[in-house]
Protein backbone atom coordinates (compact mmCIF):
# COMPACT_ATOMS: atom_id res chain seq x y z
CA UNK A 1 0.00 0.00 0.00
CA UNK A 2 0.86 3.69 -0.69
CA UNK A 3 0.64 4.29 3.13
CA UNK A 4 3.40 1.61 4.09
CA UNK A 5 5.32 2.55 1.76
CA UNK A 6 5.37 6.39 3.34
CA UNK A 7 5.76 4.79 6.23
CA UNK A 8 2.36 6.86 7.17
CA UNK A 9 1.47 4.27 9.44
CA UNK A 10 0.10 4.13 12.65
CA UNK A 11 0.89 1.12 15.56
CA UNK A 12 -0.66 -2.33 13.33
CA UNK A 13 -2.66 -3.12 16.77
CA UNK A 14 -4.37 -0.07 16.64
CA UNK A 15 -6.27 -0.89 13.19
CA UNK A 16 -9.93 -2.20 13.24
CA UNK A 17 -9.79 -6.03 12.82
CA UNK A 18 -5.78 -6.24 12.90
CA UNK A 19 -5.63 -8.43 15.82
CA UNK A 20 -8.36 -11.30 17.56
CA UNK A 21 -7.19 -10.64 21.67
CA UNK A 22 -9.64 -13.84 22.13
CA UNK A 23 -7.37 -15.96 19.73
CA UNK A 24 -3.94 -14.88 22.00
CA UNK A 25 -3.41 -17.65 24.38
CA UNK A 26 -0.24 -16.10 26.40
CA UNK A 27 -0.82 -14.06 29.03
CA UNK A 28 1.82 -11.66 28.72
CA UNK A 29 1.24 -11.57 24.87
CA UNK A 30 -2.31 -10.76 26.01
CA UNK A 31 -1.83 -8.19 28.48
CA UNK A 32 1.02 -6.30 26.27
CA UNK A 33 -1.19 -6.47 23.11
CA UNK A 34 -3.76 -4.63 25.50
CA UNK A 35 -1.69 -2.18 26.85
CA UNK A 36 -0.53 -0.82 23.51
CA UNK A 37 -4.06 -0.71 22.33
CA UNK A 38 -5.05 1.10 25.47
CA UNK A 39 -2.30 2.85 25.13
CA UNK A 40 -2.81 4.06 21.27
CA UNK A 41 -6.50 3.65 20.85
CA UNK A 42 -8.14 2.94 17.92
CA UNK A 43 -7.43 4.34 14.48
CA UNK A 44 -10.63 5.24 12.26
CA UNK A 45 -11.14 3.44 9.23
CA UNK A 46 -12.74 6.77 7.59
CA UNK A 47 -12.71 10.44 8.74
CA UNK A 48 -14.58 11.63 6.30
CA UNK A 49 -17.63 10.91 3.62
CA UNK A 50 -16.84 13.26 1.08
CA UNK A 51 -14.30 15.04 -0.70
CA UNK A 52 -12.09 17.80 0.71
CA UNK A 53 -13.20 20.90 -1.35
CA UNK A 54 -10.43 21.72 -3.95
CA UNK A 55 -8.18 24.83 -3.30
CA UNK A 56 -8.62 27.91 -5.35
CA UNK A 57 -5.42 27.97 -7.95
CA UNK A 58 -6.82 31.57 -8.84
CA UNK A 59 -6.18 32.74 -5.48
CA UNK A 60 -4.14 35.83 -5.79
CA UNK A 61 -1.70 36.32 -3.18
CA UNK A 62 -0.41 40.42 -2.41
CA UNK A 63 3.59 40.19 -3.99
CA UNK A 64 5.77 41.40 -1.65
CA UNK A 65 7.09 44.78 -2.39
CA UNK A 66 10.91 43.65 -0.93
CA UNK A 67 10.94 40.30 -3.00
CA UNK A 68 9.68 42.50 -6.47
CA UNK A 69 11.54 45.62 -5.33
CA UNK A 70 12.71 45.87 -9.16
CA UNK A 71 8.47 46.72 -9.61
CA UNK A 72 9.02 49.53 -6.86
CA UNK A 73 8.23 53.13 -7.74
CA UNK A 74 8.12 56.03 -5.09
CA UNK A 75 5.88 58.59 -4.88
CA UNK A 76 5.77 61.39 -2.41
CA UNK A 77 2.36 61.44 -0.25
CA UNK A 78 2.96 63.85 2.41
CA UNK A 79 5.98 66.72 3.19
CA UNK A 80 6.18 67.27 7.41
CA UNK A 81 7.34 70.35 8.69
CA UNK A 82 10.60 68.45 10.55
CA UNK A 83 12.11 65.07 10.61
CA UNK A 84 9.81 61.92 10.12
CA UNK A 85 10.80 59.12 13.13
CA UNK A 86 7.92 56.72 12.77
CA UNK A 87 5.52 55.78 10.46
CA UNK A 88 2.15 53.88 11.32
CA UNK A 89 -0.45 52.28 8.99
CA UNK A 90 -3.65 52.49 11.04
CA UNK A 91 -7.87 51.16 9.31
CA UNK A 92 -6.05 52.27 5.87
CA UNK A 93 -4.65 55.68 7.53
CA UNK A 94 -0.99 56.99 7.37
CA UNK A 95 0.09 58.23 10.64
CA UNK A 96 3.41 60.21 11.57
CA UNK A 97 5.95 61.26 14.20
CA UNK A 98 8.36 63.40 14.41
CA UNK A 99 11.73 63.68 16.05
CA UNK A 100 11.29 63.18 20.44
CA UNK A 101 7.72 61.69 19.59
CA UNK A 102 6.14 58.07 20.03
CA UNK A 103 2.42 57.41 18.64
CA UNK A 104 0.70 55.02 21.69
CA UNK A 105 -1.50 51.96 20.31
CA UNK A 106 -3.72 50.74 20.04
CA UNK A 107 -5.86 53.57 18.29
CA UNK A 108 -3.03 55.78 18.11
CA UNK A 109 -5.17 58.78 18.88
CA UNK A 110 -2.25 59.94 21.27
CA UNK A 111 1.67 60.80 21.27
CA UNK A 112 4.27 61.00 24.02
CA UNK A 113 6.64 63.61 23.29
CA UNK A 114 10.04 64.43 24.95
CA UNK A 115 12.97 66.43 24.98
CA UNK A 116 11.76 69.67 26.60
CA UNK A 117 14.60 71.75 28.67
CA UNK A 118 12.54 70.84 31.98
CA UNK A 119 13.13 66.69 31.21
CA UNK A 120 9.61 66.22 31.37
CA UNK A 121 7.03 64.01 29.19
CA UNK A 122 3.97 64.56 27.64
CA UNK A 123 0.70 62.88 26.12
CA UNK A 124 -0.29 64.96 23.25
CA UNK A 125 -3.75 64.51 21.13
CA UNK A 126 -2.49 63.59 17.75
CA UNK A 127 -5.31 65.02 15.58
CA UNK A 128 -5.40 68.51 17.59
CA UNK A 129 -1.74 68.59 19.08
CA UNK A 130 -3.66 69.25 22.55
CA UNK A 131 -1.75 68.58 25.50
CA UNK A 132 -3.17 65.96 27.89
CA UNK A 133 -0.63 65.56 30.41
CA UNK A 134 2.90 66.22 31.95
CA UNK A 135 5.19 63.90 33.96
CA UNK A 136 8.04 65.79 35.08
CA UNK A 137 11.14 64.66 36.92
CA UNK A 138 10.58 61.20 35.32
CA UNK A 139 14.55 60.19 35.25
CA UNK A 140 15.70 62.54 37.84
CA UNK A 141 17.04 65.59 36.17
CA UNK A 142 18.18 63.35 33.18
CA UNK A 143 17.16 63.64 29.34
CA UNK A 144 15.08 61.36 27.93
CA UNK A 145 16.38 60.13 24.19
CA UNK A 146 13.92 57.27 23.55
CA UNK A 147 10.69 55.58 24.75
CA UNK A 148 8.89 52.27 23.36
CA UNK A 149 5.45 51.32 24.04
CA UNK A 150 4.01 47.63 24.01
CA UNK A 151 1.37 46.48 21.59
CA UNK A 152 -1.78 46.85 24.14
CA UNK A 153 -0.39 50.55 24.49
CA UNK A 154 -0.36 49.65 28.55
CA UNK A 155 3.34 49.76 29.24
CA UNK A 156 5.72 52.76 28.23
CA UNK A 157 10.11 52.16 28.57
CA UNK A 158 11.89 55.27 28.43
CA UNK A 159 15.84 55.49 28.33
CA UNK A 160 18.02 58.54 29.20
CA UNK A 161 21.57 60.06 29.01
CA UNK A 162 22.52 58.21 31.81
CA UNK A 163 22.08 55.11 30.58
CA UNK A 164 19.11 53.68 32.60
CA UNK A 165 16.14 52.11 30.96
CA UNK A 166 12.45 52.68 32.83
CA UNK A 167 9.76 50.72 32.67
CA UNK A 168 6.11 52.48 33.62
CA UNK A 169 2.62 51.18 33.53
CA UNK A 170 0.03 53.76 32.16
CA UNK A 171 -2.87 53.92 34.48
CA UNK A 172 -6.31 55.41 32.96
CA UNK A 173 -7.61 57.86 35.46
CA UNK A 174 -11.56 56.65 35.56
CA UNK A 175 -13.25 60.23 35.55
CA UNK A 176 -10.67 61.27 32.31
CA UNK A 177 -8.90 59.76 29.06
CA UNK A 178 -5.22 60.97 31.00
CA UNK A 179 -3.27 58.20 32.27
CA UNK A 180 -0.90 58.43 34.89
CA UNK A 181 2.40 56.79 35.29
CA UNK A 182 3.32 54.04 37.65
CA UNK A 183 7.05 53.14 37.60
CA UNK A 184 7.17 49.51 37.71
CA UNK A 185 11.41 49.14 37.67
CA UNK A 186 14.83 51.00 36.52
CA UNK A 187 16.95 48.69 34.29
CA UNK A 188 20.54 48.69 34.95
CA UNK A 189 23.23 47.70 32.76
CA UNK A 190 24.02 50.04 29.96
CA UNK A 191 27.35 52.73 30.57
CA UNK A 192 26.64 55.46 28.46
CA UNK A 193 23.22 57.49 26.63
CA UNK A 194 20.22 54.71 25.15
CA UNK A 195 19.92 55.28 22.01
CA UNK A 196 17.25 52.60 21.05
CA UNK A 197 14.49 51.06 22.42
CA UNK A 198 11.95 48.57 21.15
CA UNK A 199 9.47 46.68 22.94
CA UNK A 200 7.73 43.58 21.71
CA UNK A 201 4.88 42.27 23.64
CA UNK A 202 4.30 38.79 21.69
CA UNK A 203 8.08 38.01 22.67
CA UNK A 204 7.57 39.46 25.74
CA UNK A 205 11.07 41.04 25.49
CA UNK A 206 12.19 44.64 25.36
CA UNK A 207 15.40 45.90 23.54
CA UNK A 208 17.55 48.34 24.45
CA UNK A 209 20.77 50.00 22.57
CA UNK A 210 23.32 52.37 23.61
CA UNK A 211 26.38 54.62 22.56
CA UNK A 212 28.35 52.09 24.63
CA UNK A 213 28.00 49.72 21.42
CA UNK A 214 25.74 47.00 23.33
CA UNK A 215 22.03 46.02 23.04
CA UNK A 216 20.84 44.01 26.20
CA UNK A 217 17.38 41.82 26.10
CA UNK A 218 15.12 42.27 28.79
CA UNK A 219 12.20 40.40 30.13
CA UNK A 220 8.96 41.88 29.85
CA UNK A 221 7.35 39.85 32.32
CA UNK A 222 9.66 39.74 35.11
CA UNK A 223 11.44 43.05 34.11
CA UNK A 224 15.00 41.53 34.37
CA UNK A 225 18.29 41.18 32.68
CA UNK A 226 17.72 38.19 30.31
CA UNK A 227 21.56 38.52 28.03
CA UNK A 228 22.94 40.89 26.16
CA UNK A 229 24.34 40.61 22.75
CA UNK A 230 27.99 40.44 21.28
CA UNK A 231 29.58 44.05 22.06
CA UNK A 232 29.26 46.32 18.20
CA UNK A 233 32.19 47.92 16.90
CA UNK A 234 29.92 51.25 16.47
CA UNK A 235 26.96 52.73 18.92
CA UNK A 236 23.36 51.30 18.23
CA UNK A 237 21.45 53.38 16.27
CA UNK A 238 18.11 50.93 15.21
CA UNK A 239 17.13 47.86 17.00
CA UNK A 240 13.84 46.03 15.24
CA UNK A 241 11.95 42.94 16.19
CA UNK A 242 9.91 40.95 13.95
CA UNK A 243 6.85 40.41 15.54
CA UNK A 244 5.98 37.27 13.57
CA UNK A 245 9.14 35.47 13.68
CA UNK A 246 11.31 36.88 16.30
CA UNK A 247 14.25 37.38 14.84
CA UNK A 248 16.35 40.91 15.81
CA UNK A 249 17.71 43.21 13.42
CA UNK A 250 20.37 45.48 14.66
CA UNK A 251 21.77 48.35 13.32
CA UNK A 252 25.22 50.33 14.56
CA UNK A 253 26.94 52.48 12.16
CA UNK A 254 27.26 50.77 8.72
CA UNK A 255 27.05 47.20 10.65
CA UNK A 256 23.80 44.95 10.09
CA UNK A 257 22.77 41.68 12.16
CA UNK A 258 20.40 39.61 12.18
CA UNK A 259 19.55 37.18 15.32
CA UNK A 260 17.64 34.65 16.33
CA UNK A 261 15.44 35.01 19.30
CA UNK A 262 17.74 33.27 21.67
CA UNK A 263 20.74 35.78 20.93
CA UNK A 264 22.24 33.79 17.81
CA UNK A 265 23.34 35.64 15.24
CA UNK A 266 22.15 34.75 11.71
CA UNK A 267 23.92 36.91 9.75
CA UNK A 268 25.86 39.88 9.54
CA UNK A 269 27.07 42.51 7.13
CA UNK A 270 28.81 45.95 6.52
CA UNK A 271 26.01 47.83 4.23
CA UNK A 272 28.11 50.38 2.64
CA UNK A 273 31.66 51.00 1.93
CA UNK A 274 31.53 54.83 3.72
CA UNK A 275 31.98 54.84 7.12
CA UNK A 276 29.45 57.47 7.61
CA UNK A 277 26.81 56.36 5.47
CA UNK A 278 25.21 55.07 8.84
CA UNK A 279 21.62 52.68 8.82
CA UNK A 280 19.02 54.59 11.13
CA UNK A 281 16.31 52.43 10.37
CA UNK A 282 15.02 48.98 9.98
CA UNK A 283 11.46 47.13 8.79
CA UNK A 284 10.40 44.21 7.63
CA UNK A 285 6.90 42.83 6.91
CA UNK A 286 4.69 40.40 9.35
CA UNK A 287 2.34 39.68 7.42
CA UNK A 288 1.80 35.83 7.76
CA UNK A 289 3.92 32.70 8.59
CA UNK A 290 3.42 31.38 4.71
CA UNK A 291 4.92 34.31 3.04
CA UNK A 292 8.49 35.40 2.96
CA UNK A 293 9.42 36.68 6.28
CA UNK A 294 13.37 36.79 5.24
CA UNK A 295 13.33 40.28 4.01
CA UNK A 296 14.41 43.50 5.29
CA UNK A 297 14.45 46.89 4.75
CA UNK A 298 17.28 49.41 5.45
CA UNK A 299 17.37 53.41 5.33
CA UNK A 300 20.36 55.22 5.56
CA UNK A 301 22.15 58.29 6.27
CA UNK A 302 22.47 58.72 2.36
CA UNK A 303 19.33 58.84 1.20
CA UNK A 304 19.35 55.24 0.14
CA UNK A 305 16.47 52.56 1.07
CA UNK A 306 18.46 48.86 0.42
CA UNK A 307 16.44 45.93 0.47
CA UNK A 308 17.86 42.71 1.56
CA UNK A 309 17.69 38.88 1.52
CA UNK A 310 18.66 36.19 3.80
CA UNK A 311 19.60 33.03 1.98
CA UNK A 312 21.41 30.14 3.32
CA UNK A 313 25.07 30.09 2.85
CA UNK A 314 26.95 26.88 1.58
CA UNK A 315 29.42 25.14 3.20
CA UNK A 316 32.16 27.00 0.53
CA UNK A 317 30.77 30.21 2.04
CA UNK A 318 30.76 29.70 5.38
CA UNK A 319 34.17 28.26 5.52
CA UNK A 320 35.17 31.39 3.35
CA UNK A 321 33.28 33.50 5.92
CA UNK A 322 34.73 31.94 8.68
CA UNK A 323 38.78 32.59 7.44
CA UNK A 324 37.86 35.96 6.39
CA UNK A 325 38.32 38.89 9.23
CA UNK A 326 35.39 41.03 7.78
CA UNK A 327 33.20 38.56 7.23
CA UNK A 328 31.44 40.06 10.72
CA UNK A 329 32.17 42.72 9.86
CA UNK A 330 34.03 43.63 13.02
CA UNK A 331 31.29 41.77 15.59
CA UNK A 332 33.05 39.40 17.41
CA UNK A 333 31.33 36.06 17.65
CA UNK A 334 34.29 34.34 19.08
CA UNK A 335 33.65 30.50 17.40
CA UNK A 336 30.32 30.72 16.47
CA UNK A 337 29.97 29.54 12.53
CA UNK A 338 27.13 31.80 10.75
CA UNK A 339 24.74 29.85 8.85
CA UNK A 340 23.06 32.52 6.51
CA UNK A 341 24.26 35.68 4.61
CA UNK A 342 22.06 38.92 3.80
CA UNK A 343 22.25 39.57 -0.17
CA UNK A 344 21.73 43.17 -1.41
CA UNK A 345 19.41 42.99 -4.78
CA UNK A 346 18.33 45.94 -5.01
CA UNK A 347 18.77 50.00 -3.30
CA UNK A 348 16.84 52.32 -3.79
CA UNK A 349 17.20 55.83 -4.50
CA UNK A 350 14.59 58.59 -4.27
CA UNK A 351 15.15 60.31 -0.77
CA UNK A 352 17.69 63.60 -0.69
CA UNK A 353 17.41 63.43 2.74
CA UNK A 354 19.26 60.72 5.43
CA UNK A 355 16.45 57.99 5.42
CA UNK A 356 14.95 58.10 9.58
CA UNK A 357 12.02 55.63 8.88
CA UNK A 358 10.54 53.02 7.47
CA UNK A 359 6.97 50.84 7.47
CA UNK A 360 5.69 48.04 5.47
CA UNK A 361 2.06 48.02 5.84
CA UNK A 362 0.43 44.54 6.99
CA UNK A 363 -1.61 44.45 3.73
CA UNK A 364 1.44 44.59 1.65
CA UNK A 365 0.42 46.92 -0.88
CA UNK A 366 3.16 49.74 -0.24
CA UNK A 367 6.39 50.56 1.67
CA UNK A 368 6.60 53.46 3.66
CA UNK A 369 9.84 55.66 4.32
CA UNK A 370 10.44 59.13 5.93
CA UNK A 371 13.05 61.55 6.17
CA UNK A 372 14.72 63.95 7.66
CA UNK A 373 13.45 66.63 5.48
CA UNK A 374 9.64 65.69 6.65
CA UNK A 375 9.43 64.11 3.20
CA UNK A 376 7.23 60.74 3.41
CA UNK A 377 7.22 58.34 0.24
CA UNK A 378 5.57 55.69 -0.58
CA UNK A 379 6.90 52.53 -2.89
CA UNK A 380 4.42 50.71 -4.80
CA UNK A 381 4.46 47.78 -7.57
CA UNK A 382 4.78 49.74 -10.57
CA UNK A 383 1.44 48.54 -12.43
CA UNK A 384 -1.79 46.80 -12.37
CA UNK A 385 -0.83 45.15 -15.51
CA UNK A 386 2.70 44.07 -14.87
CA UNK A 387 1.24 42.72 -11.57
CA UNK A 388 -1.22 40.54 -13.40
CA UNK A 389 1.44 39.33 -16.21
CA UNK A 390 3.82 38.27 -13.01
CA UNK A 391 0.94 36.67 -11.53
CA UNK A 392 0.83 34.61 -14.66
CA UNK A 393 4.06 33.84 -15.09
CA UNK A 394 4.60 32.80 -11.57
């Protein structure tokens, strides 16, 4: 039988029929014959009447604007007053921030803004700019130069110029819409200013990077050290999580990593040959587990948005990788072998501004990037038709 030969077999006493217990004579035979059928139960002989219904083959799929980046064309949608920092796709809405500035989930309908000369915090109204609240003395005297928020908009991490990391819960008052702060702990462990800070609730994990060249993982549960990753040869400039998949993208100076969720790296790579052509920010898309989740996006002090790949390496390249002192690009992994490479197929060039951030909506139909000019683009597939003809020649 086809089965058999699959081995896609279950335990023979288990079948209907396979075996008369009345026939077996020994009592051990008996009893262990038993057991395994107690043990396994019974397989059916049917599990269902009628046909599975037949997949649709005309089911068309959204192409992913990284893996057809060569079908990308930009278009500018919006110019800001200042510098773009974040970029949020919200019920088919383009939302913005600007430098100091965090929008809160879920509804984004707020902002926390920092950087005032009195160290303090705000909420903001986004749609009216309308102040809502201030938290003042929040790192005791000390600048704040980033903030994260979780995904259920609850929790808020700040980090400051002295290198401590906060964690607060944000309390809704009952008689307003202004929540107050609750510090739940201080993180200790980086040396010099955070630069970084990402927070991802389905990992339960938040990220922190710093001019002292480190990014540490911390638990979002127990709010405590979990490890912290190889030492950069640069200060962190963009730390991003993929939601989906887990893996960590880092970003210091020109240097690019990828890791797995338990602190492996993946792979590794100098983006530019100019020291000061610097990556200050990172995206990718989550859009399902069946699609390509091995793509990245990269913007840079340039102007230029580089898409990349990670493929597999062979054994040639590895052992080529391995011998060869750039190959991590100045990271030191002491023995540890990487596995994949990121490949660079396309860059692309629009922005005449450095590149401060990037989105990939979850629908897949454009990507997103901002810059420091307050100019926001946005890269679609270049037509309906050549969309259709790759469909058909997929």
């Amino acid at each position: 039988m086809a089965a058999e030969e699959a081995v896609n077999v279950f335990y023979d006493c288990t079948y209907e029929g396979s075996v008369d217990i009345d026939s077996v004579t020994d009592p051990l035979m008996r009893a262990s014959i038993l057991a395994q059928i107690n043990h396994f139960g019974q397989t059916p002989k049917q599990l269902f009447l009628k046909p599975h219904v037949k997949r649709r083959p005309d089911r068309r799929l959204p192409l992913h604007p990284l893996k057809h980046q060569n079908l990308l064309v930009p278009h500018e949608i919006h110019k800001n007053s200042s510098t773009i920092t974040q970029i949020v796709t919200y019920h088919e809405k383009i939302l913005i921030a600007g430098s100091n500035t965090l929008l809160k989930p879920r509804t984004y309908t707020k902002y926390v803004k920092w950087g005032f000369p009195n160290c303090c915090l705000r909420f903001m109204n986004y749609d009216q700019d309308r102040l809502l609240s201030t938290h003042e003395n929040l790192h005791r005297g000390h600048q704040i130069q980033c903030a994260g928020i979780s995904h259920d908009g609850n929790t808020l991490v700040t980090g400051a110029d002295d290198g401590l990391v906060s964690v607060w819960r944000i309390s809704q008052d009952a008689l307003c819409a202004v929540g107050h702060l609750l510090l739940e702990k201080v993180l200790c462990a980086h040396t010099a200013k955070v630069t970084c800070l990402h927070v991802s609730q389905p990992y339960m994990l938040i990220l922190s990077g710093s001019d002292d060249c480190t990014v540490i993982m911390w638990d979002l549960s127990t709010l405590s050290f979990d490890r912290q990753l190889p030492e950069f040869p640069a200060p962190v400039s963009a730390i991003y999580v993929n939601d989906l998949t887990g893996e960590i993208v880092t970003a210091a100076g020109i240097l690019l990593a990828v890791w797995s969720i338990n602190g492996d790296c993946l792979a590794v790579i100098n983006t530019s040959q100019l020291p000061s052509d610097s990556i200050l920010s990172v995206t990718s898309s989550t859009f399902s587990d069946w699609m390509d989740t091995n793509w990245y996006a990269t913007g840079h002090q340039s102007g230029a948005v580089k898409v990349w790949n990670v493929v597999h390496c062979t054994e040639q390249e590895v052992a080529t990788s391995k011998s060869n002192s750039n190959g991590t690009g100045g990271l030191d992994l002491g023995s540890w072998t990487l596995e994949y490479g990121l490949m660079l197929p396309k860059v692309l060039k629009f922005h005449k501004h450095p590149v401060t951030a990037l989105h990939l909506s979850t629908d897949l139909k454009q990507l997103l990037s901002g810059d420091s000019g307050g100019h926001l683009l946005s890269w679609t597939l270049q037509d309906e038709n050549l969309r259709t003809s790759f469909d058909h020649g997929r």
